[in-house]
PDB file of N, CA and C in Angstrom:
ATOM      1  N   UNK A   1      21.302 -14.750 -69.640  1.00  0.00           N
ATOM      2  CA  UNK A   1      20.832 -14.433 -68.304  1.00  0.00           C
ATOM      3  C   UNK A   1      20.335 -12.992 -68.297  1.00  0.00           C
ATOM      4  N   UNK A   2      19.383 -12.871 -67.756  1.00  0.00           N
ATOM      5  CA  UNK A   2      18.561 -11.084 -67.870  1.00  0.00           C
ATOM      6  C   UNK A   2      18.758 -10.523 -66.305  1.00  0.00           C
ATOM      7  N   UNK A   3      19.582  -9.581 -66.918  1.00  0.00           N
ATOM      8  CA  UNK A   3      20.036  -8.895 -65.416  1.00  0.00           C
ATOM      9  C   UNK A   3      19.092  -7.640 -65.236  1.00  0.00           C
ATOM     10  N   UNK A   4      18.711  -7.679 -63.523  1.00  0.00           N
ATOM     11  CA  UNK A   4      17.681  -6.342 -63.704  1.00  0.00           C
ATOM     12  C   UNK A   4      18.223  -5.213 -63.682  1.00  0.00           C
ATOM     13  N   UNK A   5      17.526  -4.445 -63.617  1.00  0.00           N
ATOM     14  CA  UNK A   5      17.784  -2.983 -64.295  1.00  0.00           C
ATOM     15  C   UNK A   5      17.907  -2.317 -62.802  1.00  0.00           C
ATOM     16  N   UNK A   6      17.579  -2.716 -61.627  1.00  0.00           N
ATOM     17  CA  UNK A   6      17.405  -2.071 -60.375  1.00  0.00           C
ATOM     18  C   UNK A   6      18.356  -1.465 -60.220  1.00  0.00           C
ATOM     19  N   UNK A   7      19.401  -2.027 -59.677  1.00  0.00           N
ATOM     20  CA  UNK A   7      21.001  -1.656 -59.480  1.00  0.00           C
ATOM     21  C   UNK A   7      21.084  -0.358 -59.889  1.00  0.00           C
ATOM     22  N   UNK A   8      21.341  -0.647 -61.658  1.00  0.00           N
ATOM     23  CA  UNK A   8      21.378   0.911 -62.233  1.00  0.00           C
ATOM     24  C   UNK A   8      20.704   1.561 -61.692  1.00  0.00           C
ATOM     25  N   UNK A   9      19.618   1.516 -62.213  1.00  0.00           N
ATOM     26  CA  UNK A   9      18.912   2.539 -61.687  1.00  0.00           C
ATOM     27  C   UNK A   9      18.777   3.810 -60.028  1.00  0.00           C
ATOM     28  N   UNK A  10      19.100   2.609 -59.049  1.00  0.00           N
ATOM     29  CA  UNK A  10      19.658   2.685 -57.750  1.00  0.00           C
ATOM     30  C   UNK A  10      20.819   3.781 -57.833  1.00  0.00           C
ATOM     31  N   UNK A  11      21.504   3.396 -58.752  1.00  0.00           N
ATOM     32  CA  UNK A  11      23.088   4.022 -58.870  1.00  0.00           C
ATOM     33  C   UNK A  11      22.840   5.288 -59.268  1.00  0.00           C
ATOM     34  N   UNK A  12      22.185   5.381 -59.705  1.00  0.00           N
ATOM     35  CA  UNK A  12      21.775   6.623 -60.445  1.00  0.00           C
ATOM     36  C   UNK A  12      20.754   7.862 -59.800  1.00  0.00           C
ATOM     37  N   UNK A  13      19.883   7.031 -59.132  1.00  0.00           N
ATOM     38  CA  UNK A  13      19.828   8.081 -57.841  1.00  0.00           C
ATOM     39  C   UNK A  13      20.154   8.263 -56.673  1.00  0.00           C
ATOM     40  N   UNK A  14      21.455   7.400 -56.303  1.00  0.00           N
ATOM     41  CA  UNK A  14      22.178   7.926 -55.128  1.00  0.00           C
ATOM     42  C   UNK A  14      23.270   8.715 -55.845  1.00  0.00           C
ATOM     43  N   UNK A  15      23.328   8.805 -57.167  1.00  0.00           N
ATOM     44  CA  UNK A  15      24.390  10.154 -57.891  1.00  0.00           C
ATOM     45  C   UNK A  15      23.931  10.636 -57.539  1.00  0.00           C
ATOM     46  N   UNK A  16      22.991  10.618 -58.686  1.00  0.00           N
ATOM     47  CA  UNK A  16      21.854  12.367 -58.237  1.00  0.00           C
ATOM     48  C   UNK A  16      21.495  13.121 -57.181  1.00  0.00           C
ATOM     49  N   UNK A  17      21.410  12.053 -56.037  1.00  0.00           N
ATOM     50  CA  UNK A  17      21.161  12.797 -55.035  1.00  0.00           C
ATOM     51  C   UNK A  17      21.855  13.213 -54.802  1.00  0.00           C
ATOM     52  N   UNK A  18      23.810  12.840 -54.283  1.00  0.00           N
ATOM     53  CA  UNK A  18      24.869  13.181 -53.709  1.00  0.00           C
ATOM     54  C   UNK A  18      24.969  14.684 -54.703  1.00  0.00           C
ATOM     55  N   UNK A  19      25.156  14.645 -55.797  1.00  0.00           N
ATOM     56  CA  UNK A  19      25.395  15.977 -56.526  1.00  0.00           C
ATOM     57  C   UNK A  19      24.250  17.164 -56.547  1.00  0.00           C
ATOM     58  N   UNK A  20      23.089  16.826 -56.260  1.00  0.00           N
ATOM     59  CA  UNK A  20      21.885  17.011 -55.864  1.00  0.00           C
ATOM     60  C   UNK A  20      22.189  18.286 -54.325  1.00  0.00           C
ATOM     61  N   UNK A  21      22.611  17.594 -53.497  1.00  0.00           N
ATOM     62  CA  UNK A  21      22.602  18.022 -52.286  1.00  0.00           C
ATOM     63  C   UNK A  21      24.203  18.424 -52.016  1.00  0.00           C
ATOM     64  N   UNK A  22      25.071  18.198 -52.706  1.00  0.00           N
ATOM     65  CA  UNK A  22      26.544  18.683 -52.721  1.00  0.00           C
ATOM     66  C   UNK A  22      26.887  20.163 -53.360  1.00  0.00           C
ATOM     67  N   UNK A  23      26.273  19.559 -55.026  1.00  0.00           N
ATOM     68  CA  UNK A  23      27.121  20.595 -55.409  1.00  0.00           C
ATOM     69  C   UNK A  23      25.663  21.699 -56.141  1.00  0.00           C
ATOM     70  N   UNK A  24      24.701  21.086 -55.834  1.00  0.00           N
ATOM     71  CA  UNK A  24      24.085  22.221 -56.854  1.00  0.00           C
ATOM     72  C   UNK A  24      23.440  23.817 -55.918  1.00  0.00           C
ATOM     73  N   UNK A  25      23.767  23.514 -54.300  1.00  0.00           N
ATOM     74  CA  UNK A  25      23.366  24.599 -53.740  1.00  0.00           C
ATOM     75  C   UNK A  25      24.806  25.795 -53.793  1.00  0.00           C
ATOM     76  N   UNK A  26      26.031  25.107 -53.982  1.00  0.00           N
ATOM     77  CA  UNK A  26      26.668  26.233 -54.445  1.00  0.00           C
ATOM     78  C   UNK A  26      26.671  26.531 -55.626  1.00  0.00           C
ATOM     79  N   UNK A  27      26.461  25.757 -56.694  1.00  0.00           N
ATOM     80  CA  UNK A  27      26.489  26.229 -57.877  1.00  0.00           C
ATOM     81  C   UNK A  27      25.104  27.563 -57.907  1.00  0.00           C
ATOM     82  N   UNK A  28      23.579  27.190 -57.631  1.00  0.00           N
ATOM     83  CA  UNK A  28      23.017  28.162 -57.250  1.00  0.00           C
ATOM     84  C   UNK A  28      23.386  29.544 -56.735  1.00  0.00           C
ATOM     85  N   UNK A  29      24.050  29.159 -55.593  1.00  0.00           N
ATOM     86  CA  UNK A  29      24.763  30.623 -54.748  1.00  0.00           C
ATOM     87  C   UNK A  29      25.840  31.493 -55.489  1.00  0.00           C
ATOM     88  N   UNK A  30      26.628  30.846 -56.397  1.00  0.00           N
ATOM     89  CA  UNK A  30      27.323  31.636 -57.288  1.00  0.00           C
ATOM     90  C   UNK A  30      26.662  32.390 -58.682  1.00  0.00           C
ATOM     91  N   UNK A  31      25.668  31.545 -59.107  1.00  0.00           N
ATOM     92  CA  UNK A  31      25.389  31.565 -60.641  1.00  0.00           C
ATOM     93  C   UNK A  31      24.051  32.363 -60.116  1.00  0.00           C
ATOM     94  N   UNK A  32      23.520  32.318 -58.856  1.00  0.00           N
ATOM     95  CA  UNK A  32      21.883  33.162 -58.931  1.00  0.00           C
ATOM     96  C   UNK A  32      21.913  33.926 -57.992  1.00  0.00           C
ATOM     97  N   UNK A  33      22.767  33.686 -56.890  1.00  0.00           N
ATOM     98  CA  UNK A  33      23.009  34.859 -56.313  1.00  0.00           C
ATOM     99  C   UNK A  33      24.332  36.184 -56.311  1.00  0.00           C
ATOM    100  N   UNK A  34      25.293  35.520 -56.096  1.00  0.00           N
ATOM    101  CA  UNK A  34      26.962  36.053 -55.713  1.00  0.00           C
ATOM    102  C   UNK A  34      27.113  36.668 -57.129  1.00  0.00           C
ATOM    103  N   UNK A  35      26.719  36.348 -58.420  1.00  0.00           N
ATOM    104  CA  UNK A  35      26.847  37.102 -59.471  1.00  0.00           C
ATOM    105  C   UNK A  35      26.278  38.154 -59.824  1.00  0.00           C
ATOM    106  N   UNK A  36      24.952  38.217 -59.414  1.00  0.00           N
ATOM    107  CA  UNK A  36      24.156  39.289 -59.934  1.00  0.00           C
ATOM    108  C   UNK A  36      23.913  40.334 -58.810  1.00  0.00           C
ATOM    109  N   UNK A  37      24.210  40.002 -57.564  1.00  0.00           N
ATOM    110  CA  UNK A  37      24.788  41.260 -56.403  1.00  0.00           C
ATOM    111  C   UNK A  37      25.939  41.266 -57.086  1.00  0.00           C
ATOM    112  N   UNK A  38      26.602  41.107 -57.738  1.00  0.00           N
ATOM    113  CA  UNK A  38      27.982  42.165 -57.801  1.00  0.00           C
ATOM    114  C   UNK A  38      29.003  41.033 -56.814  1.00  0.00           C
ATOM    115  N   UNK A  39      29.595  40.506 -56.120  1.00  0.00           N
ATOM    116  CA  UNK A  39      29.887  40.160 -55.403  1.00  0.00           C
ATOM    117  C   UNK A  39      31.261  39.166 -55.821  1.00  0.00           C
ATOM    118  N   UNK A  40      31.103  39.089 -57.082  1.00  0.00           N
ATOM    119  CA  UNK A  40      32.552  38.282 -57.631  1.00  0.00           C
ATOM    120  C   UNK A  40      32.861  39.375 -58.513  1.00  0.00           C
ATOM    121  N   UNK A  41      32.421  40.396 -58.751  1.00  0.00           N
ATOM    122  CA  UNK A  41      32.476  41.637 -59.895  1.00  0.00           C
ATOM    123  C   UNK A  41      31.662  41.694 -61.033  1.00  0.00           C
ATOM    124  N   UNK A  42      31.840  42.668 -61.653  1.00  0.00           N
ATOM    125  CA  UNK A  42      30.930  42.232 -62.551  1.00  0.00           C
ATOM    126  C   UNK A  42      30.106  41.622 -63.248  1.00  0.00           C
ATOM    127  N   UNK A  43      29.245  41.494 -63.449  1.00  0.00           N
ATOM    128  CA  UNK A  43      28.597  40.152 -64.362  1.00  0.00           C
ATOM    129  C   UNK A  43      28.397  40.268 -65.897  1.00  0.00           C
ATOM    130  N   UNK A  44      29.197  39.740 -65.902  1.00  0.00           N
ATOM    131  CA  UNK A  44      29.772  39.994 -67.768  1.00  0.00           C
ATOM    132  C   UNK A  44      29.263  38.827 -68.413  1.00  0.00           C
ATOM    133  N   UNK A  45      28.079  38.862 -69.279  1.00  0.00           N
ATOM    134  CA  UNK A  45      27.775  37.746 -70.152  1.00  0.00           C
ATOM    135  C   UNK A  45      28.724  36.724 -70.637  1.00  0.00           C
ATOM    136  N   UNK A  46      29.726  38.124 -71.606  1.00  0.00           N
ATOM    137  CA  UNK A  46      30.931  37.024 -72.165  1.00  0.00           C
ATOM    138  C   UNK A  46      31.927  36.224 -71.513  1.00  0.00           C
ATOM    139  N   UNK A  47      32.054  37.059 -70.274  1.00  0.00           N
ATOM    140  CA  UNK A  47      32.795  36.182 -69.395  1.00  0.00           C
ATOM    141  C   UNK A  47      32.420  35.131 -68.731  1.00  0.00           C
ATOM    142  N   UNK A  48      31.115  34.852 -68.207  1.00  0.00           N
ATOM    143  CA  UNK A  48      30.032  33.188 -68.312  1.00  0.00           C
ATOM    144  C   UNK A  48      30.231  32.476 -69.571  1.00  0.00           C
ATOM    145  N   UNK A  49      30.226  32.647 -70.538  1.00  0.00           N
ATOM    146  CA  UNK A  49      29.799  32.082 -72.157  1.00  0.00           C
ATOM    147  C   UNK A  49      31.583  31.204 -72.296  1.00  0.00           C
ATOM    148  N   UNK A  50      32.739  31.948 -71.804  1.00  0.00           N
ATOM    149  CA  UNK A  50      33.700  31.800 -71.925  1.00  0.00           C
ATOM    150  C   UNK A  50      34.043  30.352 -70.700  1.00  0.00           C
ATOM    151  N   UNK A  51      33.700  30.960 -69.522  1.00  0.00           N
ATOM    152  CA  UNK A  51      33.891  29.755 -68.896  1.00  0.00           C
ATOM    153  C   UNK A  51      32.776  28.441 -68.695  1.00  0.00           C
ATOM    154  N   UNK A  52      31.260  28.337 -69.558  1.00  0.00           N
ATOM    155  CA  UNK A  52      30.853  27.861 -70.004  1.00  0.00           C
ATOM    156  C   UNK A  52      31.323  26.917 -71.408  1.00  0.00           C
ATOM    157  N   UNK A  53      31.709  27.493 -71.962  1.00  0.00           N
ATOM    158  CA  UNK A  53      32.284  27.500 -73.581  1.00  0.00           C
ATOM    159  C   UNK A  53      33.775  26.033 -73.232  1.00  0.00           C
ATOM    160  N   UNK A  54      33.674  25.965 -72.567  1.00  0.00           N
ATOM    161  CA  UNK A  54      35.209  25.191 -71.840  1.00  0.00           C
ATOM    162  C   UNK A  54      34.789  24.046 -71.996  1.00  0.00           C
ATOM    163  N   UNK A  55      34.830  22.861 -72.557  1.00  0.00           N
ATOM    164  CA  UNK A  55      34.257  21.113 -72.826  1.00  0.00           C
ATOM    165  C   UNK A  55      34.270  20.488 -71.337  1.00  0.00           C
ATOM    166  N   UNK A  56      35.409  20.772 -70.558  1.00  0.00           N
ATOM    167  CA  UNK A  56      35.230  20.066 -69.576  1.00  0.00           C
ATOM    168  C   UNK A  56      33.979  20.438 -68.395  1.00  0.00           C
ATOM    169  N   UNK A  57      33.969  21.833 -68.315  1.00  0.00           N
ATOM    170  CA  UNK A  57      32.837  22.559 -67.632  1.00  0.00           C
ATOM    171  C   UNK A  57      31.222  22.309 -68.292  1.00  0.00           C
ATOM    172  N   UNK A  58      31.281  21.711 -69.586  1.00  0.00           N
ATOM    173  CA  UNK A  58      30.185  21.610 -70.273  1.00  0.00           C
ATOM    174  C   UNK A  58      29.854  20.183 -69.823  1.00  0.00           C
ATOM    175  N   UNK A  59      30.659  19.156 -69.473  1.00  0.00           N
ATOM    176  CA  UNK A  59      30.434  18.081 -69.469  1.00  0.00           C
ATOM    177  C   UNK A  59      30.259  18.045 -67.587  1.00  0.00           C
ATOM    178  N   UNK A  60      30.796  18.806 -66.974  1.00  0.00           N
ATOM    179  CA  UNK A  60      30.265  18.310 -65.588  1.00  0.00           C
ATOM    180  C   UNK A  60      28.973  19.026 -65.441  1.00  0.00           C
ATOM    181  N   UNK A  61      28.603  20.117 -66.024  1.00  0.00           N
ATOM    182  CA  UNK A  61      26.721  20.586 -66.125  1.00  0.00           C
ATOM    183  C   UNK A  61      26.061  19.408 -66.763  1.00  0.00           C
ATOM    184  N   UNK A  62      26.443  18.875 -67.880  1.00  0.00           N
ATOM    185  CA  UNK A  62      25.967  18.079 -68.234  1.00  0.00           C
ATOM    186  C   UNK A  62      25.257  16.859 -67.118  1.00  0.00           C
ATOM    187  N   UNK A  63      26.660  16.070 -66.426  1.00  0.00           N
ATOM    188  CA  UNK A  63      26.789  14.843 -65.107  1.00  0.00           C
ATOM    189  C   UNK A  63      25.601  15.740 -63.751  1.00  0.00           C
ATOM    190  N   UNK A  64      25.705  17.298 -63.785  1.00  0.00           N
ATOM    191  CA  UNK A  64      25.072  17.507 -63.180  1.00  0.00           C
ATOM    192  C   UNK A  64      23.582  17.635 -63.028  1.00  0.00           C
ATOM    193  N   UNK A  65      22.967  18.177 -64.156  1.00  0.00           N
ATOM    194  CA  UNK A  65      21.565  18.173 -64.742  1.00  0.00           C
ATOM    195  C   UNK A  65      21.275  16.622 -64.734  1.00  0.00           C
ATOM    196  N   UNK A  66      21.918  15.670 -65.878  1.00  0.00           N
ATOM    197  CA  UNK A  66      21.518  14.020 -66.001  1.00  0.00           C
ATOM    198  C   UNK A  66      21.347  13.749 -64.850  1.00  0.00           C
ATOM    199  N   UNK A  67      22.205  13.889 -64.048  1.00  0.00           N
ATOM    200  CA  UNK A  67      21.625  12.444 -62.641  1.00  0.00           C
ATOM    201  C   UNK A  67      20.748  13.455 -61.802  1.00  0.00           C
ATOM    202  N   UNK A  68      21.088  15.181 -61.597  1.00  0.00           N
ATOM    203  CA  UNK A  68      19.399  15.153 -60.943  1.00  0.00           C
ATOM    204  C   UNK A  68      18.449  14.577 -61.395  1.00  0.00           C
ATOM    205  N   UNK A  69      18.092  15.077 -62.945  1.00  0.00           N
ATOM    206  CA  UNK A  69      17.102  14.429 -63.275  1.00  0.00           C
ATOM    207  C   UNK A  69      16.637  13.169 -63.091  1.00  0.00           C
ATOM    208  N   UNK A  70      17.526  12.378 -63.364  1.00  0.00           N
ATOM    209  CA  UNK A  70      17.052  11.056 -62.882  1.00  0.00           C
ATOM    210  C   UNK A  70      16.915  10.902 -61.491  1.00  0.00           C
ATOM    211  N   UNK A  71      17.750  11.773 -60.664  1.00  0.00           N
ATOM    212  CA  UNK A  71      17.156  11.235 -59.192  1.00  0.00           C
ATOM    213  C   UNK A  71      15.758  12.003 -58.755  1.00  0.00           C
ATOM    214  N   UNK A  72      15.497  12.954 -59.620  1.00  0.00           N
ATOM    215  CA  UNK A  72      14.039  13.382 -59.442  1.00  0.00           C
ATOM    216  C   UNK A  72      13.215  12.141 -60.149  1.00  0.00           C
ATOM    217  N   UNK A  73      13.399  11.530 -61.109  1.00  0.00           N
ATOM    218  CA  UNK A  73      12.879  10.436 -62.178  1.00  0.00           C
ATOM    219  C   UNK A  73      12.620   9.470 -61.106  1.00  0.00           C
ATOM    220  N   UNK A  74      13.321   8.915 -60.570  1.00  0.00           N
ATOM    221  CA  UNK A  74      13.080   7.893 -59.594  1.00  0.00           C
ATOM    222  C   UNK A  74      12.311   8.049 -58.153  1.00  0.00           C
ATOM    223  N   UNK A  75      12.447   9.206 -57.889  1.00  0.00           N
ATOM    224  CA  UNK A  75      11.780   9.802 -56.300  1.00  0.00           C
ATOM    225  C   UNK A  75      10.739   9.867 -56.920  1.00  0.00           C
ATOM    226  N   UNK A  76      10.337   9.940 -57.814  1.00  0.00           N
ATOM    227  CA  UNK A  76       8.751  10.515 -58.541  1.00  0.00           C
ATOM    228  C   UNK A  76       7.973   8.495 -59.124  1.00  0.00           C
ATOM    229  N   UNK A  77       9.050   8.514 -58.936  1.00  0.00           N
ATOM    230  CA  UNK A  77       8.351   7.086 -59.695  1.00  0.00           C
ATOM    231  C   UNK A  77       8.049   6.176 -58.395  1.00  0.00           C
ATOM    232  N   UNK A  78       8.933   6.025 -57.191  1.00  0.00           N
ATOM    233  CA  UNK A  78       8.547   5.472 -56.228  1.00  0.00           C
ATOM    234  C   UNK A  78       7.669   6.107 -55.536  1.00  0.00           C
ATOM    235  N   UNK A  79       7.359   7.210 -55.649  1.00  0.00           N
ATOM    236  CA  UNK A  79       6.382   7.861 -54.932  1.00  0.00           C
ATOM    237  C   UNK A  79       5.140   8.278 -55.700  1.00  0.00           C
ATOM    238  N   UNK A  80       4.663   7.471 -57.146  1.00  0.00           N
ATOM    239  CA  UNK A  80       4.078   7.251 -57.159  1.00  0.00           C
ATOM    240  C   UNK A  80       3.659   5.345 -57.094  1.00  0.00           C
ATOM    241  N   UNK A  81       4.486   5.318 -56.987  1.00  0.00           N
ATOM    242  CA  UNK A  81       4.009   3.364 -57.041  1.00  0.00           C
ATOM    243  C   UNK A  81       3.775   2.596 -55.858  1.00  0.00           C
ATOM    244  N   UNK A  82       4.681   3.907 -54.389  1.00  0.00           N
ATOM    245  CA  UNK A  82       4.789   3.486 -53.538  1.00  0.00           C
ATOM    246  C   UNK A  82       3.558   3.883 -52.807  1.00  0.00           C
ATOM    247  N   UNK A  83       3.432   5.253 -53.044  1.00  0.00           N
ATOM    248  CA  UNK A  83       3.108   6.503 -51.776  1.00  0.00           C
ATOM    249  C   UNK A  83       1.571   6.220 -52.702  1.00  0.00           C
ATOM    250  N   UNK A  84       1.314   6.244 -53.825  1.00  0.00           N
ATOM    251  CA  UNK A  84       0.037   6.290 -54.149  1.00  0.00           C
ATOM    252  C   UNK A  84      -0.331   4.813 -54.595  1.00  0.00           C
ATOM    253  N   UNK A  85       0.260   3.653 -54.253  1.00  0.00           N
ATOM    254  CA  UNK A  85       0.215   2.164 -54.188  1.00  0.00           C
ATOM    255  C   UNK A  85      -0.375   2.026 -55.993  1.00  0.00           C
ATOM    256  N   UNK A  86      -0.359   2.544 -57.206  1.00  0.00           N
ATOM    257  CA  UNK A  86      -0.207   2.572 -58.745  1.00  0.00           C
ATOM    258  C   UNK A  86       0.485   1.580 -58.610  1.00  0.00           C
ATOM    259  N   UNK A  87       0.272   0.392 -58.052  1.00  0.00           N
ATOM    260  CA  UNK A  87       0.799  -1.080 -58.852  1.00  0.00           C
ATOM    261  C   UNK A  87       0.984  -1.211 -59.866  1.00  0.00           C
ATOM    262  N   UNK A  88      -0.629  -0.855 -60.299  1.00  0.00           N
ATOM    263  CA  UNK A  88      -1.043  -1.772 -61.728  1.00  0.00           C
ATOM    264  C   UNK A  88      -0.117  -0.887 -63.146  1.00  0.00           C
ATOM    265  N   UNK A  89      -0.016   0.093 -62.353  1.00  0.00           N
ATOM    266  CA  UNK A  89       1.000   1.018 -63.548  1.00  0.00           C
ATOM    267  C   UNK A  89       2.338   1.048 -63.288  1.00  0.00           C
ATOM    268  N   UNK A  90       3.024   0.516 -63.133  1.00  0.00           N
ATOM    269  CA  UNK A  90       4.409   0.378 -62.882  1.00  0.00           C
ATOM    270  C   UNK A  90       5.192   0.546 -64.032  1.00  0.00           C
ATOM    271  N   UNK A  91       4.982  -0.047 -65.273  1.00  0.00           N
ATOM    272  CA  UNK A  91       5.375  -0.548 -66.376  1.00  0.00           C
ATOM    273  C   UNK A  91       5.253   1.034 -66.961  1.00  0.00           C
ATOM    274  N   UNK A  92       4.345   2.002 -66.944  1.00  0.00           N
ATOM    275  CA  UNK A  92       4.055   2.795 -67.162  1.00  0.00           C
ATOM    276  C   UNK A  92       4.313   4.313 -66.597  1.00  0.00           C
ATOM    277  N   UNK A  93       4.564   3.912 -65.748  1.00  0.00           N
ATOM    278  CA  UNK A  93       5.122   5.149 -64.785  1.00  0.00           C
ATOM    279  C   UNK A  93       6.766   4.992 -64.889  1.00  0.00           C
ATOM    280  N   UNK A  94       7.066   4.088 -64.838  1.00  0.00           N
ATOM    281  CA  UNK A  94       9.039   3.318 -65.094  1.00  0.00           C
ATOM    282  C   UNK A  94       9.096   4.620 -66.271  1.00  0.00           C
ATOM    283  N   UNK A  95       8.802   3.755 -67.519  1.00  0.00           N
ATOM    284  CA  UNK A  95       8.674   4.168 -68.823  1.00  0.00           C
ATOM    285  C   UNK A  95       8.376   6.071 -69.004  1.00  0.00           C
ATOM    286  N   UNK A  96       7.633   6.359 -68.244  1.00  0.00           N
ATOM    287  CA  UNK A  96       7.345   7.895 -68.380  1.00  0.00           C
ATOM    288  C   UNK A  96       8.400   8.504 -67.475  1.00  0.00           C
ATOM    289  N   UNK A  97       8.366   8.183 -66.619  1.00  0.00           N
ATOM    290  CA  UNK A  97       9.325   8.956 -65.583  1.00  0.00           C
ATOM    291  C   UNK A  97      11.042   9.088 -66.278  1.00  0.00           C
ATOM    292  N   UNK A  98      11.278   7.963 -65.992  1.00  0.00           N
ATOM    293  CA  UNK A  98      12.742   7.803 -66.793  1.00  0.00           C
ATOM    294  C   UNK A  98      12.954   8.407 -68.299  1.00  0.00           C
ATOM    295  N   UNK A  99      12.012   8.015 -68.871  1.00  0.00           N
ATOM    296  CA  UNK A  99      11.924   8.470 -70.603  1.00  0.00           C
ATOM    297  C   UNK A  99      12.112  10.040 -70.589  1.00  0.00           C
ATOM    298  N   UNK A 100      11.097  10.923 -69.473  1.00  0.00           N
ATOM    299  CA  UNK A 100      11.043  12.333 -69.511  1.00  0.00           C
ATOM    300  C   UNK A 100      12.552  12.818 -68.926  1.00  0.00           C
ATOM    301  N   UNK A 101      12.884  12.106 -67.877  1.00  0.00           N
ATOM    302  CA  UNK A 101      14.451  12.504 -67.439  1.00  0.00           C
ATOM    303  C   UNK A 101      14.970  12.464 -68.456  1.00  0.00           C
ATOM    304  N   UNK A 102      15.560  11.341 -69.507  1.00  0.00           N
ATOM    305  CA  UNK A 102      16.483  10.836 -70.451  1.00  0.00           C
ATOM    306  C   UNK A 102      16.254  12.137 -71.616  1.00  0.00           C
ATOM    307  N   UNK A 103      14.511  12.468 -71.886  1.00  0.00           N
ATOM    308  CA  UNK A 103      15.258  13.798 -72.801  1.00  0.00           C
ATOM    309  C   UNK A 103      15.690  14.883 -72.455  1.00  0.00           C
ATOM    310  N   UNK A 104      14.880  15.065 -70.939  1.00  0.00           N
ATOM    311  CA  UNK A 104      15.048  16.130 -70.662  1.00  0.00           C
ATOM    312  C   UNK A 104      17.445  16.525 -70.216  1.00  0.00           C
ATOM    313  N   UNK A 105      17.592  15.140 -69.979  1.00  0.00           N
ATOM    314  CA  UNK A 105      18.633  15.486 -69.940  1.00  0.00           C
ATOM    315  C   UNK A 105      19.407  15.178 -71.663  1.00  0.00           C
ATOM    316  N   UNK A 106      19.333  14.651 -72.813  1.00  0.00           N
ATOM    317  CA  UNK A 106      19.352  14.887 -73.922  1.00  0.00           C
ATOM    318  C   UNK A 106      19.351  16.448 -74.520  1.00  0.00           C
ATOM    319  N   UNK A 107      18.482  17.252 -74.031  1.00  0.00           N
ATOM    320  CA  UNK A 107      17.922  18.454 -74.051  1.00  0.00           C
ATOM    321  C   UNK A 107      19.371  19.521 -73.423  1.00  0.00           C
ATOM    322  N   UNK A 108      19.270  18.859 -72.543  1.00  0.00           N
ATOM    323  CA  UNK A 108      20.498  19.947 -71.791  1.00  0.00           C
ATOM    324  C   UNK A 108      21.870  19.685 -72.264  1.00  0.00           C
ATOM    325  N   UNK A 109      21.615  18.341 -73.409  1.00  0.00           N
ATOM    326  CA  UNK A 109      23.062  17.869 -73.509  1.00  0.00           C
ATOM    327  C   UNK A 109      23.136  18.626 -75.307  1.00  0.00           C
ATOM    328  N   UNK A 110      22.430  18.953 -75.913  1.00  0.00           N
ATOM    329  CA  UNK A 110      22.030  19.561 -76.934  1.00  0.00           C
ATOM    330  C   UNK A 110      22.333  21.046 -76.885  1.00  0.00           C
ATOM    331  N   UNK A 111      22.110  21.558 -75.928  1.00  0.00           N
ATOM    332  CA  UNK A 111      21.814  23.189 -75.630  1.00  0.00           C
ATOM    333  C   UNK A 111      23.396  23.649 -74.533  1.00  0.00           C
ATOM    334  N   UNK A 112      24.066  22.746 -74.154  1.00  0.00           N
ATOM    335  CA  UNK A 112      25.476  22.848 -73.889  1.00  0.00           C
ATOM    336  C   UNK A 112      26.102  22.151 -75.023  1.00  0.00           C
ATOM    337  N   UNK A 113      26.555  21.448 -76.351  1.00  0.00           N
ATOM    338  CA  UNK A 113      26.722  21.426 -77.138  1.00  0.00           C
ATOM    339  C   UNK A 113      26.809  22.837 -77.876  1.00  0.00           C
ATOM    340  N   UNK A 114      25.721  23.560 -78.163  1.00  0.00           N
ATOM    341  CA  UNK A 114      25.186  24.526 -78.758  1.00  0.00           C
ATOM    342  C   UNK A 114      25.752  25.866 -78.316  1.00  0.00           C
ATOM    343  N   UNK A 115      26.343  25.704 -77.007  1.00  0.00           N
ATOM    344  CA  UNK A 115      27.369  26.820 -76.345  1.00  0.00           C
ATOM    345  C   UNK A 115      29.075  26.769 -76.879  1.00  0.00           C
ATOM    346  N   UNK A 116      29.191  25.630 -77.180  1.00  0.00           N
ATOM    347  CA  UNK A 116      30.438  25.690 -77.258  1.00  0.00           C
ATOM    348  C   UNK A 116      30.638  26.127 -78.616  1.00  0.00           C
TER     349      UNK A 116
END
């Protein structure tokens, strides 16, 4: 029996979005703003690298980057299939959209690897 792929996919950008719109405007406010005013103290490279450097902290950047991406992957793909009616490319836009998320989050999963 061939089960579709929708679901997932679905699932995957109502992650993205929820973490999307939850957690990445504080993560922003700490990491691009509150650090570099001074405002938690110092901003000490090694002391980022250290609590970076931590597997479990590597793996929720990880959950965090993957499903934006894909929920950008999917907003981009319905809005082109939808918003610019690209029927005839569906097969093709699926395939690019998702494929570019999947390395791009591969990529981030490589380069947090590479921290620890």
């Amino acid at each position: 029996m061939d089960r579709p792929k929708d679901p997932l996919l679905w699932g995957l950008f109502s992650a993205g979005g929820t973490l999307a719109a939850l957690v990445l405007p504080a993560l922003v406010l700490v990491a691009f703003l509150a650090a570099p005013l001074g405002w938690l103290g110092p901003a000490d490279f090694g002391a980022w690298m250290e609590v970076v450097g931590h597997p479990l902290i590597r793996l929720v950047l990880f959950g965090i980057v993957a499903l934006s991406l894909h929920h950008a992957a999917h907003r981009l793909r319905y809005t082109l299939y939808d918003g610019l009616q690209l029927y005839h490319l569906d097969a093709l836009i699926t395939v690019l959209t998702y494929g570019i998320a999947t390395a791009l989050a591969l990529t981030a999963a490589v380069l947090l690897w590479m921290v620890g």
